[in-house]
PDB file of N, CA and C in Angstrom:
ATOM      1  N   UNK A   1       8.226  24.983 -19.428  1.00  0.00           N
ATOM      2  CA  UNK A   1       7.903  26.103 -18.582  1.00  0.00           C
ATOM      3  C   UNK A   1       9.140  26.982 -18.500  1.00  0.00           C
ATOM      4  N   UNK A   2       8.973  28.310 -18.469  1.00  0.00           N
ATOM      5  CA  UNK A   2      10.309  29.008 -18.001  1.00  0.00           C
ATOM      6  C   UNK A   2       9.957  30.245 -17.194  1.00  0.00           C
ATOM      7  N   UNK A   3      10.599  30.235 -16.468  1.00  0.00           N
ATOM      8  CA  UNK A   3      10.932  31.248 -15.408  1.00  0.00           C
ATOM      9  C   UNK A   3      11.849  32.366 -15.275  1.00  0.00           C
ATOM     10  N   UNK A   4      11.638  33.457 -14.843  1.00  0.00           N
ATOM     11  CA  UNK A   4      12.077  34.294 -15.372  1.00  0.00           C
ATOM     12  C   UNK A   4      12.726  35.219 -14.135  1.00  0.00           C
ATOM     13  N   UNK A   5      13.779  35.740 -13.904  1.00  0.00           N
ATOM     14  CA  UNK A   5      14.382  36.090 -12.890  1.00  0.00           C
ATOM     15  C   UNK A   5      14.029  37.522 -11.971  1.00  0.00           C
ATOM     16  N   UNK A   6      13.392  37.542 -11.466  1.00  0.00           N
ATOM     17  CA  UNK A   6      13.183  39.051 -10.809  1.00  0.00           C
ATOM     18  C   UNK A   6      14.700  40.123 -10.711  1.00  0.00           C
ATOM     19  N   UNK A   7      15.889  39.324 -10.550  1.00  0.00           N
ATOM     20  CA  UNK A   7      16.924  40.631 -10.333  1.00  0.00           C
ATOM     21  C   UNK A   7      17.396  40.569 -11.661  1.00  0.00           C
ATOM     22  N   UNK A   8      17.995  39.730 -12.290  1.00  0.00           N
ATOM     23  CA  UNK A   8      19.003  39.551 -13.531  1.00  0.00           C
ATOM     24  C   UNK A   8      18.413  39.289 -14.927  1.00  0.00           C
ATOM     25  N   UNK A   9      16.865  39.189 -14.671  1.00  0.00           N
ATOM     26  CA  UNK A   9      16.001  38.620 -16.113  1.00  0.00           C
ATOM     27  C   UNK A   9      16.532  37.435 -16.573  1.00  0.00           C
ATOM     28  N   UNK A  10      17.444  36.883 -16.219  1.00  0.00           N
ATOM     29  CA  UNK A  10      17.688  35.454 -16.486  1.00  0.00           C
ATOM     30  C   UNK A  10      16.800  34.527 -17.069  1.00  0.00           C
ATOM     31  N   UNK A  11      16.545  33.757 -17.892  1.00  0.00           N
ATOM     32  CA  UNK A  11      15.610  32.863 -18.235  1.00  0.00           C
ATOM     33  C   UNK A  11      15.857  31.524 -17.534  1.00  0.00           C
ATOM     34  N   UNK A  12      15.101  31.139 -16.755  1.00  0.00           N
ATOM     35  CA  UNK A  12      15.483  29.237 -16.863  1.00  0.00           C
ATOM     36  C   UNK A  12      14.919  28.312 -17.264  1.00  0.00           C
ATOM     37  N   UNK A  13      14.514  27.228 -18.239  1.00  0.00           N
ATOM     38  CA  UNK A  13      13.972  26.872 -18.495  1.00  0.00           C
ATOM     39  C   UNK A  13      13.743  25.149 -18.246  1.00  0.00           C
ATOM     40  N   UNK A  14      12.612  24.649 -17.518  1.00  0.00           N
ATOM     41  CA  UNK A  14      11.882  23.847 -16.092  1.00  0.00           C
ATOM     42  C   UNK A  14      11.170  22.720 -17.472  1.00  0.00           C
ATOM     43  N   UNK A  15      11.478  21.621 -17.699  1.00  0.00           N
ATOM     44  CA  UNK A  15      10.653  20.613 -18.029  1.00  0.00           C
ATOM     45  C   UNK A  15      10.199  19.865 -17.094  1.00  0.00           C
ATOM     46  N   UNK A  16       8.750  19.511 -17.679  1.00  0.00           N
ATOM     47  CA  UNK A  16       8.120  18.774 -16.752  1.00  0.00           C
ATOM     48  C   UNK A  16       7.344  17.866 -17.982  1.00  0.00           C
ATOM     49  N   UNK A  17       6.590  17.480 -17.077  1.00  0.00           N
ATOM     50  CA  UNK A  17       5.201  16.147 -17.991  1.00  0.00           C
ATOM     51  C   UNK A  17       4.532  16.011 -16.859  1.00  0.00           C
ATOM     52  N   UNK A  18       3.367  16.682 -17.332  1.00  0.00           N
ATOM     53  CA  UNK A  18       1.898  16.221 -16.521  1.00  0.00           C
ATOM     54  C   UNK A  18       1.004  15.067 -17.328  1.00  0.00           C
ATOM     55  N   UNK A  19       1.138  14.286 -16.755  1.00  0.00           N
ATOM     56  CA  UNK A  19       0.059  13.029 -17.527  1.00  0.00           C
ATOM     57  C   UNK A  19      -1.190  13.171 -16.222  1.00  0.00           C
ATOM     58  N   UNK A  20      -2.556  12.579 -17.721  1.00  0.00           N
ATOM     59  CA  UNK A  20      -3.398  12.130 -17.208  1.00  0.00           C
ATOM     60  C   UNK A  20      -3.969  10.838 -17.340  1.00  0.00           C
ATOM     61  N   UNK A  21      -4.711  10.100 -16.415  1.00  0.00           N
ATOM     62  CA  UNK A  21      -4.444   8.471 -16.469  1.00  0.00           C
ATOM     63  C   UNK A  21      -5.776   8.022 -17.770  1.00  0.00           C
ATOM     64  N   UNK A  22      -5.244   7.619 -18.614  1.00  0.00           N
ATOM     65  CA  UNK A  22      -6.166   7.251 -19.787  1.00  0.00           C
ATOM     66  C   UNK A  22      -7.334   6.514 -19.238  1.00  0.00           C
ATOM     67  N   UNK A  23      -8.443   6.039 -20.062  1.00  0.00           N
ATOM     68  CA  UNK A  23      -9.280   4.948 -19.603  1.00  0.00           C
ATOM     69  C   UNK A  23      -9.225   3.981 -20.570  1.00  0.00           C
ATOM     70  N   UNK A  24      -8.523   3.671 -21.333  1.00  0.00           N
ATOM     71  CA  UNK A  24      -8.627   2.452 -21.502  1.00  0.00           C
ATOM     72  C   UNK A  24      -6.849   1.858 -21.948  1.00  0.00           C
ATOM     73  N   UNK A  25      -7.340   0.198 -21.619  1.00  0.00           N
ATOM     74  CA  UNK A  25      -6.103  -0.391 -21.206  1.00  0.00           C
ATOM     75  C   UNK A  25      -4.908  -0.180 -22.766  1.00  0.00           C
ATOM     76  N   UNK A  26      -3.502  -0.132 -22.495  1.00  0.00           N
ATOM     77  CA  UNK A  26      -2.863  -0.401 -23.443  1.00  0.00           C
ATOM     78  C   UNK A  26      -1.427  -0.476 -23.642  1.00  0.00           C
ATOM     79  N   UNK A  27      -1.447  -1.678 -21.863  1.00  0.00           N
ATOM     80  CA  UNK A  27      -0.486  -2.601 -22.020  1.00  0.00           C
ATOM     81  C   UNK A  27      -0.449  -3.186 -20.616  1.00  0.00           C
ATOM     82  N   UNK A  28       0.270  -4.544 -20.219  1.00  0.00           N
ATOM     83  CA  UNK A  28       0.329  -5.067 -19.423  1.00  0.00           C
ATOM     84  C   UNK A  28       1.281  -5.195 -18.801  1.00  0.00           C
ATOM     85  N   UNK A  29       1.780  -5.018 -17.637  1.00  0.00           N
ATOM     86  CA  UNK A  29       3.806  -4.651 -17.122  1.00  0.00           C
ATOM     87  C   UNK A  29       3.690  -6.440 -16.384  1.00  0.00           C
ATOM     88  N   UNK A  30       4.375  -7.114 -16.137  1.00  0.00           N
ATOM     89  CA  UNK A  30       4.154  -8.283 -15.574  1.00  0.00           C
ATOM     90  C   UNK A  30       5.282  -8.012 -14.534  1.00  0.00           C
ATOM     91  N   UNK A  31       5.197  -7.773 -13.507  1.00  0.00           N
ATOM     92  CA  UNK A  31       6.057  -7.318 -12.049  1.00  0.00           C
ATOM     93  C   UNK A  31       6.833  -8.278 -11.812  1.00  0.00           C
ATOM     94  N   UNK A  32       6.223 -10.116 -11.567  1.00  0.00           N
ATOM     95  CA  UNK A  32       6.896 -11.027 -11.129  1.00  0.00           C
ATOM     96  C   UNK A  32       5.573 -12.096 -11.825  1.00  0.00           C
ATOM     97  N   UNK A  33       7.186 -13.377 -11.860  1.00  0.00           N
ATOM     98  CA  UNK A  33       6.359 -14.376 -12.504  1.00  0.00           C
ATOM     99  C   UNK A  33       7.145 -15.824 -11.870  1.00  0.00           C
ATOM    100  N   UNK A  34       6.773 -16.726 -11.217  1.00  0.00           N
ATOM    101  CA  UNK A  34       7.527 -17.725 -10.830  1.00  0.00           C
ATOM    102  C   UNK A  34       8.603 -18.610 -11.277  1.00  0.00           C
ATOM    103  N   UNK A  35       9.864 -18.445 -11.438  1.00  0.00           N
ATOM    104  CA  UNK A  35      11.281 -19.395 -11.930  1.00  0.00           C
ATOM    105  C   UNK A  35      10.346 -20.713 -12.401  1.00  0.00           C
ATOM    106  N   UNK A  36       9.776 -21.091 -11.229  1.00  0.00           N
ATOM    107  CA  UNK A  36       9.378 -22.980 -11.702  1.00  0.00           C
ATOM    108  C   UNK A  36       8.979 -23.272 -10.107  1.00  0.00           C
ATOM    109  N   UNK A  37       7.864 -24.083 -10.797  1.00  0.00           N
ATOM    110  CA  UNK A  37       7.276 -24.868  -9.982  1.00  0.00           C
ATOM    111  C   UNK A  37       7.105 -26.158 -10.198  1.00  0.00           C
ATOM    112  N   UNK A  38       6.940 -26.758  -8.952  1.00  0.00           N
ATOM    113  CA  UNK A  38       6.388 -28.777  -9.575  1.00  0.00           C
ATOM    114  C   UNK A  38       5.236 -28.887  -9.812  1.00  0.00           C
ATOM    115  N   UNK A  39       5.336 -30.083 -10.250  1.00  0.00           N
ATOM    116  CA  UNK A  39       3.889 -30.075 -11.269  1.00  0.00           C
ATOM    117  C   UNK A  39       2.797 -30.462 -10.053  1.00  0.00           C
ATOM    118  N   UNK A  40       1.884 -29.936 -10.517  1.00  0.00           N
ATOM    119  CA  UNK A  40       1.078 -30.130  -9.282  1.00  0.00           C
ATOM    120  C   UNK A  40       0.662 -29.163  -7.972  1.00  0.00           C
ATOM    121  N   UNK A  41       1.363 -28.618  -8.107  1.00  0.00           N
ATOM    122  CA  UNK A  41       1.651 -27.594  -6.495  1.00  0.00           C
ATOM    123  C   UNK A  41       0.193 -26.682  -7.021  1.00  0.00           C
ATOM    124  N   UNK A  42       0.556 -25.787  -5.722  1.00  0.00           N
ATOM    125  CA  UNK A  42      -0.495 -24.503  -5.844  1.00  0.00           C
ATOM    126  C   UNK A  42       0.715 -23.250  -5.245  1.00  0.00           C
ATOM    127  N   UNK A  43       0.075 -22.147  -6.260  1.00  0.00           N
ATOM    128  CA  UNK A  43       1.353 -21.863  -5.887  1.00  0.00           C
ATOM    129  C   UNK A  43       0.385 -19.820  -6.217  1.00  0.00           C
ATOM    130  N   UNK A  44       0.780 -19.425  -5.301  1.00  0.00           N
ATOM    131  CA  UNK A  44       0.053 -18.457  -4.727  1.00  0.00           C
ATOM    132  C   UNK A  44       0.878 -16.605  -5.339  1.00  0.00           C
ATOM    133  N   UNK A  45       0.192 -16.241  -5.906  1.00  0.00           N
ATOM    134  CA  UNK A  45       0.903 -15.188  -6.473  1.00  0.00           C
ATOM    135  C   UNK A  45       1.971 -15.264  -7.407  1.00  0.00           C
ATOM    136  N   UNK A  46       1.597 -16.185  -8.075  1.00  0.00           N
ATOM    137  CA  UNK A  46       2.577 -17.001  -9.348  1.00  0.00           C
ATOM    138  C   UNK A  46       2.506 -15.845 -10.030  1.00  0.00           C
ATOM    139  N   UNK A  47       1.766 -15.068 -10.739  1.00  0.00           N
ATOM    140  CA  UNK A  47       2.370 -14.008 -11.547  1.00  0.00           C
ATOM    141  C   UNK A  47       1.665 -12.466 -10.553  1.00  0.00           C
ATOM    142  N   UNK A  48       1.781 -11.316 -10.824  1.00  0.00           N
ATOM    143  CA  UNK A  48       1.781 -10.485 -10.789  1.00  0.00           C
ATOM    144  C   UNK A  48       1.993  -9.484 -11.778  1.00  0.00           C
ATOM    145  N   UNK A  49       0.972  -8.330 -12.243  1.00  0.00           N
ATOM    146  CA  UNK A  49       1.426  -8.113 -13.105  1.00  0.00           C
ATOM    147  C   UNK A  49       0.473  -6.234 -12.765  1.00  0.00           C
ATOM    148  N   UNK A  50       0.266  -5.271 -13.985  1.00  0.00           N
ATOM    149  CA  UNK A  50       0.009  -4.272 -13.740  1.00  0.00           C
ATOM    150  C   UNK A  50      -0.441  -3.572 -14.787  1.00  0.00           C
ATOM    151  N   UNK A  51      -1.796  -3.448 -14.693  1.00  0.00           N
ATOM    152  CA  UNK A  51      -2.118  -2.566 -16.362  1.00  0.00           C
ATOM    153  C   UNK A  51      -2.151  -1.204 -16.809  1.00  0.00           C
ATOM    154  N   UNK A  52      -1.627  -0.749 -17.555  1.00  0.00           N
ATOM    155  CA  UNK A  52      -1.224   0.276 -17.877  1.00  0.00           C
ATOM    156  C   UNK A  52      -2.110   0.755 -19.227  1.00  0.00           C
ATOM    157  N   UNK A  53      -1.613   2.303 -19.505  1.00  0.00           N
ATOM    158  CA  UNK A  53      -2.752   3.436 -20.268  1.00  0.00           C
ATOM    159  C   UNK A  53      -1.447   3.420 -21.097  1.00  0.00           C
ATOM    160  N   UNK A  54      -1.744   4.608 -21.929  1.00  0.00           N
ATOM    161  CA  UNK A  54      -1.183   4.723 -23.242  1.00  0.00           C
ATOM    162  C   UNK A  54       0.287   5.305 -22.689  1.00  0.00           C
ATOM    163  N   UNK A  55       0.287   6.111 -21.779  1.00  0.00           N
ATOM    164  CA  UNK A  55       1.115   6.669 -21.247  1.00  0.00           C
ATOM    165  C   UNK A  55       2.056   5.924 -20.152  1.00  0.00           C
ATOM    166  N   UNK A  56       1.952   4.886 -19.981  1.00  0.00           N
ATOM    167  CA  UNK A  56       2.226   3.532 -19.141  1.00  0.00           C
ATOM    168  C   UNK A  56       2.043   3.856 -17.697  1.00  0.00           C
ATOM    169  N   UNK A  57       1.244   4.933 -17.726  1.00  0.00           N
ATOM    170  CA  UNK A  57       0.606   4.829 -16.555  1.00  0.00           C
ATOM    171  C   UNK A  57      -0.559   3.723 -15.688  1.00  0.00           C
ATOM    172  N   UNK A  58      -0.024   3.301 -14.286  1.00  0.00           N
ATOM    173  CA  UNK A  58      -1.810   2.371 -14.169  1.00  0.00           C
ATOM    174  C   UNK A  58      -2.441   3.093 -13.758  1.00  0.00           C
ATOM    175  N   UNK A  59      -3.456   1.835 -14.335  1.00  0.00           N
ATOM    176  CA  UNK A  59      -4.705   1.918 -14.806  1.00  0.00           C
ATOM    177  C   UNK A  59      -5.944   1.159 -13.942  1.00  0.00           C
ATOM    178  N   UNK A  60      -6.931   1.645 -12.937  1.00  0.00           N
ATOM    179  CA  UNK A  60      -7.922   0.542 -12.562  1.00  0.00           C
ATOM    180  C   UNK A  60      -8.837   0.543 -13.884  1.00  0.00           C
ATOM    181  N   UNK A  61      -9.097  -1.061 -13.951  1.00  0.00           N
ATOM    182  CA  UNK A  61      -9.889  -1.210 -14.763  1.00  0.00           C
ATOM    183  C   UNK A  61     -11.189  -2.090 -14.208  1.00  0.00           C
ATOM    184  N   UNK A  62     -12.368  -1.589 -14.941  1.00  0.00           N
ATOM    185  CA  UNK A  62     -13.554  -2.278 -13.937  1.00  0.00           C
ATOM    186  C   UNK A  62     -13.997  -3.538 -14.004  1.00  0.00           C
ATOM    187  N   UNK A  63     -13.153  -4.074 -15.062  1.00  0.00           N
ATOM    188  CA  UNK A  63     -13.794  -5.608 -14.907  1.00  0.00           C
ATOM    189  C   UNK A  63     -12.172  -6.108 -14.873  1.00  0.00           C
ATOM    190  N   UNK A  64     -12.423  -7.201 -13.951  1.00  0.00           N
ATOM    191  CA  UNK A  64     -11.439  -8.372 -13.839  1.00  0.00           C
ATOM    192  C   UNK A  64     -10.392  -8.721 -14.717  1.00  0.00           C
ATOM    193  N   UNK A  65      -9.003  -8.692 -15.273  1.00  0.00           N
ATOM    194  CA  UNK A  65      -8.723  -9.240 -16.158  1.00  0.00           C
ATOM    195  C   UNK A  65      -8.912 -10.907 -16.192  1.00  0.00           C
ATOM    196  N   UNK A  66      -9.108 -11.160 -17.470  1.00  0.00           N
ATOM    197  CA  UNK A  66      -8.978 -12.703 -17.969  1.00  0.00           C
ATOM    198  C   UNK A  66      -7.696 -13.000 -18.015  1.00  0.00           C
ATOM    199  N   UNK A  67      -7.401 -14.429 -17.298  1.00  0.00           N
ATOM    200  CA  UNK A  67      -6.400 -15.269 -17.386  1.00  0.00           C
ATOM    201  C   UNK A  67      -6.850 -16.642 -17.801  1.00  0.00           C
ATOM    202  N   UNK A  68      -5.993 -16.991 -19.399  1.00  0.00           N
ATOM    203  CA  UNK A  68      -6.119 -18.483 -20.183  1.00  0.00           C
ATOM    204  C   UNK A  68      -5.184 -18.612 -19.751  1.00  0.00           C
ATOM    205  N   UNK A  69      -5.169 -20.520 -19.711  1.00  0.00           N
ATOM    206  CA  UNK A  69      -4.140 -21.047 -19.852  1.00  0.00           C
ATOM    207  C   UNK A  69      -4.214 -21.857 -20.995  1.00  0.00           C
ATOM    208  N   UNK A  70      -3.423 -21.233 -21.790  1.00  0.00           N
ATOM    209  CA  UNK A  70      -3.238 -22.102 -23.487  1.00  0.00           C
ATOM    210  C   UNK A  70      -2.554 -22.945 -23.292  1.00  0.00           C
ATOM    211  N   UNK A  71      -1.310 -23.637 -22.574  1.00  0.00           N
ATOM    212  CA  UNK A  71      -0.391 -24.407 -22.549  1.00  0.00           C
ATOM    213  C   UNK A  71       0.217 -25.158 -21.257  1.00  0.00           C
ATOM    214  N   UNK A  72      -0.410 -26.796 -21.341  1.00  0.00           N
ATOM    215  CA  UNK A  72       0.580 -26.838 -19.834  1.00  0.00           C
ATOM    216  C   UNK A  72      -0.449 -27.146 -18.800  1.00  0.00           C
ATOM    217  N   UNK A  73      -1.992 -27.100 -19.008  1.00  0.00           N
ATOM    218  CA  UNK A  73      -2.798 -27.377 -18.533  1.00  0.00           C
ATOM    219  C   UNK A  73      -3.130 -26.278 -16.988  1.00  0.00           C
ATOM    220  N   UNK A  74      -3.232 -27.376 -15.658  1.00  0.00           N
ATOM    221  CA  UNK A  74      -3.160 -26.424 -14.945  1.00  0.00           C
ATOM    222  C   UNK A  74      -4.530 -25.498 -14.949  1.00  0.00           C
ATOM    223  N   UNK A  75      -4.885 -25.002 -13.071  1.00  0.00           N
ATOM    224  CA  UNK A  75      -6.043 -23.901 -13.347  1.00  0.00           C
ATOM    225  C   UNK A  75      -5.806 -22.716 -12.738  1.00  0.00           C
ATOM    226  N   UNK A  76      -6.300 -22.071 -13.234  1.00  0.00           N
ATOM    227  CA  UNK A  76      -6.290 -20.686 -12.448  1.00  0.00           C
ATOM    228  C   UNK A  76      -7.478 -20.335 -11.049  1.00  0.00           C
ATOM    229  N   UNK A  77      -6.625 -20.229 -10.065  1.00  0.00           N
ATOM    230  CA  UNK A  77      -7.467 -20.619  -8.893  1.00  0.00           C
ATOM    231  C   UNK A  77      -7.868 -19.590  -8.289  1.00  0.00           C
ATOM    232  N   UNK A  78      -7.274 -18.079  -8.410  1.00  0.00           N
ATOM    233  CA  UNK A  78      -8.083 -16.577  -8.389  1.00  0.00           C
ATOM    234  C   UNK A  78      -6.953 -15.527  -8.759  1.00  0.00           C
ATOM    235  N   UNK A  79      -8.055 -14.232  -9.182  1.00  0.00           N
ATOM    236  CA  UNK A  79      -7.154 -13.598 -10.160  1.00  0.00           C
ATOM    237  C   UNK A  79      -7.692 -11.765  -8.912  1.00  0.00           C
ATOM    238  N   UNK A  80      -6.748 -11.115  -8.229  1.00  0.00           N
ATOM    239  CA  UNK A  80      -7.533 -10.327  -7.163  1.00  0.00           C
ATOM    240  C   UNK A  80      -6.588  -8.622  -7.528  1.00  0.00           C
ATOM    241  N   UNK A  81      -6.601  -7.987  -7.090  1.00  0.00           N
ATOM    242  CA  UNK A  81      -5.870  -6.669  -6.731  1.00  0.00           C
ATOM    243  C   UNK A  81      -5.148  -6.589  -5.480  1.00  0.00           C
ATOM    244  N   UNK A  82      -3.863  -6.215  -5.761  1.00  0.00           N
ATOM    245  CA  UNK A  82      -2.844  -6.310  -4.594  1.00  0.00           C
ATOM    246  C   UNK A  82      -2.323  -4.919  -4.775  1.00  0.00           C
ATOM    247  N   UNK A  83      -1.584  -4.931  -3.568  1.00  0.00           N
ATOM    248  CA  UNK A  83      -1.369  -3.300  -3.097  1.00  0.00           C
ATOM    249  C   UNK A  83      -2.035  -1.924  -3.402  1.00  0.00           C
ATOM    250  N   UNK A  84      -1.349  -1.154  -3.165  1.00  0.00           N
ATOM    251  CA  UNK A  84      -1.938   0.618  -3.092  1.00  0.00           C
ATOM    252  C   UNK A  84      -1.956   0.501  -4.721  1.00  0.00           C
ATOM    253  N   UNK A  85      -1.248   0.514  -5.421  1.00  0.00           N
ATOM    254  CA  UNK A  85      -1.081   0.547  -6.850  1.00  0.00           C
ATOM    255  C   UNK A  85      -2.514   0.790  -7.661  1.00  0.00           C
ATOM    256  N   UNK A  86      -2.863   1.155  -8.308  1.00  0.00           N
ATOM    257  CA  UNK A  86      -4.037   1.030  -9.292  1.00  0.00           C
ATOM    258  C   UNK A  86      -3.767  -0.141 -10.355  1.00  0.00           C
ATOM    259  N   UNK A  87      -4.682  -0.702 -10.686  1.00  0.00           N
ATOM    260  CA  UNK A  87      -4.064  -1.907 -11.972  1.00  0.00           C
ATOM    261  C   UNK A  87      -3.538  -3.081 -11.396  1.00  0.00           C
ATOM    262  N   UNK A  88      -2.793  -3.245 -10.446  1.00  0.00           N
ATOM    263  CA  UNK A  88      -2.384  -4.241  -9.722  1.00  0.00           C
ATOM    264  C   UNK A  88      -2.703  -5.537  -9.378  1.00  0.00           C
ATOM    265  N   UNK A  89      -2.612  -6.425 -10.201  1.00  0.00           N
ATOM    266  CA  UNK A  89      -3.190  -7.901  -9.848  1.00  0.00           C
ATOM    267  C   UNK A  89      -2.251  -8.825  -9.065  1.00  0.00           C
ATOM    268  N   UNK A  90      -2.831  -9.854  -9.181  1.00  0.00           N
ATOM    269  CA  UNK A  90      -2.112 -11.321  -8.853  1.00  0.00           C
ATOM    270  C   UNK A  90      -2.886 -12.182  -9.507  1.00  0.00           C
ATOM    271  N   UNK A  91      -2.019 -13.187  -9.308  1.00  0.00           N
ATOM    272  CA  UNK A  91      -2.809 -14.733 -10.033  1.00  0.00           C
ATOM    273  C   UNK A  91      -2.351 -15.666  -8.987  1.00  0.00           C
ATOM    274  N   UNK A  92      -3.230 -16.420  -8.719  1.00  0.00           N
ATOM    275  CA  UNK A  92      -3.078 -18.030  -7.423  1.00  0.00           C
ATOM    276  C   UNK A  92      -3.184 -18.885  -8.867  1.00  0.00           C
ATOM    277  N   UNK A  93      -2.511 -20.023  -8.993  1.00  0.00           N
ATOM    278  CA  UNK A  93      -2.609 -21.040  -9.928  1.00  0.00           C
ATOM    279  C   UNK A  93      -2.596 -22.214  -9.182  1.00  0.00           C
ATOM    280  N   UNK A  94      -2.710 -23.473  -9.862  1.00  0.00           N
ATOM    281  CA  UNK A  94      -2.059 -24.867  -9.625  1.00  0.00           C
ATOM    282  C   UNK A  94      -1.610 -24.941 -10.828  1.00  0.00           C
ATOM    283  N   UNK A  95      -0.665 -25.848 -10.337  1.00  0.00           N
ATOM    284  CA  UNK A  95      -0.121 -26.184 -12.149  1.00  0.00           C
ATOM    285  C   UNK A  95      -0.040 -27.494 -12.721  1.00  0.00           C
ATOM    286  N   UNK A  96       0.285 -27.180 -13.616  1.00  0.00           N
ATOM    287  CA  UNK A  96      -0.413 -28.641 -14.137  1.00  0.00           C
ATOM    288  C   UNK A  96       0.784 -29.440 -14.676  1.00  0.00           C
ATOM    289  N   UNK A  97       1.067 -30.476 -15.541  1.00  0.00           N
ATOM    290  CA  UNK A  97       1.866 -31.489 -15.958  1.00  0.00           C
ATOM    291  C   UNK A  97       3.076 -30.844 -16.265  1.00  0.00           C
ATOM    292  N   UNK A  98       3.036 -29.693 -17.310  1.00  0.00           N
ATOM    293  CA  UNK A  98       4.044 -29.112 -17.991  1.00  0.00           C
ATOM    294  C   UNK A  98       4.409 -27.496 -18.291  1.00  0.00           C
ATOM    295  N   UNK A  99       5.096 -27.452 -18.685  1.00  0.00           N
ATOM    296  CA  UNK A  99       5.474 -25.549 -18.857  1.00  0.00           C
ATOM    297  C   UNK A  99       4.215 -24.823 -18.905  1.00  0.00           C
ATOM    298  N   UNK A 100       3.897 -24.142 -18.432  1.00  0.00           N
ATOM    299  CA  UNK A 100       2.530 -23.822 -18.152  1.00  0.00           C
ATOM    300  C   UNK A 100       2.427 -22.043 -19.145  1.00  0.00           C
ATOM    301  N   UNK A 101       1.736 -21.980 -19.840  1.00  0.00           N
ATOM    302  CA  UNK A 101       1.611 -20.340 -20.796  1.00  0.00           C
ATOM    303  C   UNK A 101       0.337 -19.984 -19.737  1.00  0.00           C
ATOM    304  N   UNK A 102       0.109 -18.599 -19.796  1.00  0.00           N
ATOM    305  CA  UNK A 102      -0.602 -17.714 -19.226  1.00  0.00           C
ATOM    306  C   UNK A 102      -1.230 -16.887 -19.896  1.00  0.00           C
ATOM    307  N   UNK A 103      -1.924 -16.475 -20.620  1.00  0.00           N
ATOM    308  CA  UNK A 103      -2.665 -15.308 -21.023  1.00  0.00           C
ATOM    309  C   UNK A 103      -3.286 -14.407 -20.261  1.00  0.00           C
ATOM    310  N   UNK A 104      -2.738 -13.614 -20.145  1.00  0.00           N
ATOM    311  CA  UNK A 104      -3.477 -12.147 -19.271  1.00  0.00           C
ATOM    312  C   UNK A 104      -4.159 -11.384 -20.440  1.00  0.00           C
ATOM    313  N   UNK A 105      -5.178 -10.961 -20.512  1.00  0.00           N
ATOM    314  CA  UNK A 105      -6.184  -9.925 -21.252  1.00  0.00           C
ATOM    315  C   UNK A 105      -7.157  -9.058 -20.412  1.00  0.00           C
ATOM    316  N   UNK A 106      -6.608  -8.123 -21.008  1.00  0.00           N
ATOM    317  CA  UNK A 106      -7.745  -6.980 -20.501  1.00  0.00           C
ATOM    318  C   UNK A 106      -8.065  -5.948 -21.500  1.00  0.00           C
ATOM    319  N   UNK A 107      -9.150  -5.963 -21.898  1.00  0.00           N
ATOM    320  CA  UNK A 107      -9.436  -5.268 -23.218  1.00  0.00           C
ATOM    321  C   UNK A 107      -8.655  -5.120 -24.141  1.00  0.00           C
ATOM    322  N   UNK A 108      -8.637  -5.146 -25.601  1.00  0.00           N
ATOM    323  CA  UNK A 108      -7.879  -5.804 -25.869  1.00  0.00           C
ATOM    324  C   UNK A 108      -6.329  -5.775 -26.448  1.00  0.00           C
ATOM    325  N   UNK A 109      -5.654  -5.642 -25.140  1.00  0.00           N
ATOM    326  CA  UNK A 109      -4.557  -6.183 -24.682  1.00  0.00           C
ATOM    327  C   UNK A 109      -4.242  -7.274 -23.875  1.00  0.00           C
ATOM    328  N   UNK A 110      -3.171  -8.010 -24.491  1.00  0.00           N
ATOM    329  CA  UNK A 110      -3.044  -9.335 -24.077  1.00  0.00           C
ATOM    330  C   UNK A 110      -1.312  -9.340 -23.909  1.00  0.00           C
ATOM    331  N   UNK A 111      -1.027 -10.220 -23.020  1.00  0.00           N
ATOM    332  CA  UNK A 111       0.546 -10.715 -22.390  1.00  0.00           C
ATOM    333  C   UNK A 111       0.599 -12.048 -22.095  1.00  0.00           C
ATOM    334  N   UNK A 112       1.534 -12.776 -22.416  1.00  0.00           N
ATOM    335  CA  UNK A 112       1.769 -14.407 -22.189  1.00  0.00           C
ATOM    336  C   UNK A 112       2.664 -14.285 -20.926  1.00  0.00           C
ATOM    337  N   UNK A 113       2.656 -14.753 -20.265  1.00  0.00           N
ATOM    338  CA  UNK A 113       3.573 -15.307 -19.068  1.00  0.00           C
ATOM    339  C   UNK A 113       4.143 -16.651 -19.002  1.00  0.00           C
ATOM    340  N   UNK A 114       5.183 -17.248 -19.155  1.00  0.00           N
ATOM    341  CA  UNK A 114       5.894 -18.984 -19.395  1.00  0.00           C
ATOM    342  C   UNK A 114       5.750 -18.949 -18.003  1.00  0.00           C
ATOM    343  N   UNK A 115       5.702 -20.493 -17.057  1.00  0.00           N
ATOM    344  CA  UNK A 115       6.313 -20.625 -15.819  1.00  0.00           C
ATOM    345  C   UNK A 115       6.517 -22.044 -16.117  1.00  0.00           C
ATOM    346  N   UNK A 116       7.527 -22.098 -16.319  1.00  0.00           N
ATOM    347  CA  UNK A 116       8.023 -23.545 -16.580  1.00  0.00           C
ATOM    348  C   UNK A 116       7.351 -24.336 -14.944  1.00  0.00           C
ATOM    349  N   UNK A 117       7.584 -25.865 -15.211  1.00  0.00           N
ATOM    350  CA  UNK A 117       6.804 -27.138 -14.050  1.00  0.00           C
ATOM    351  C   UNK A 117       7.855 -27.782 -14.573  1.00  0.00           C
ATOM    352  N   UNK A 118       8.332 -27.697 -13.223  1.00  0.00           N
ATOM    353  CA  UNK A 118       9.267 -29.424 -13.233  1.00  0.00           C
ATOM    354  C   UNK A 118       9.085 -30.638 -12.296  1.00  0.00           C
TER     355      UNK A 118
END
């Protein structure tokens, strides 16, 4: 953008970026993810994370993301929307025997999360 001076004709010239929020997902920000837990526990907002558009803007998306657990056993005990944020999840887990992997997916984009169990 540039602007232009009413007394001196001066030019100045004003960057900006107007984004608009994409609709579909294409990428996952992971906010917070738990150091370690014991095996066994339940452990409440173990990850957190935030989905984002092309522009890494968030993103609400209308269905739920999916959370696997490929590694480490362990269940996933609910997956909800937290704060003002758009995109904004959490995950409640228990965990299970060992280092526990996470798969977050939401269309298809996918993110692993480690939370080690000791």
């Amino acid at each position: 953008m540039q602007v232009t001076g009413t007394v001196n004709q001066n030019v100045a010239r004003i960057p900006y970026w107007l984004a608009v929020p994409g609709s579909t997902p294409a990428g996952i920000s992971v906010l917070h993810s738990d150091n370690s837990d014991p095996a066994g526990s339940t452990s409440v907002r173990a990850v957190v994370f935030r989905v984002l558009d092309i522009a890494g803007l968030p993103l609400n998306v209308s269905d739920t993301p999916k959370i696997v657990i490929s590694a480490g056993g362990g269940t996933v005990r609910s997956v909800y929307r937290i704060g003002s944020v758009p995109g904004t999840y959490a995950v409640d887990i228990r965990t299970g025997t060992s280092t526990m992997q996470l798969d977050i997916s939401v269309g298809d984009v996918t993110q692993s999360v480690i939370i080690p169990v000791v």
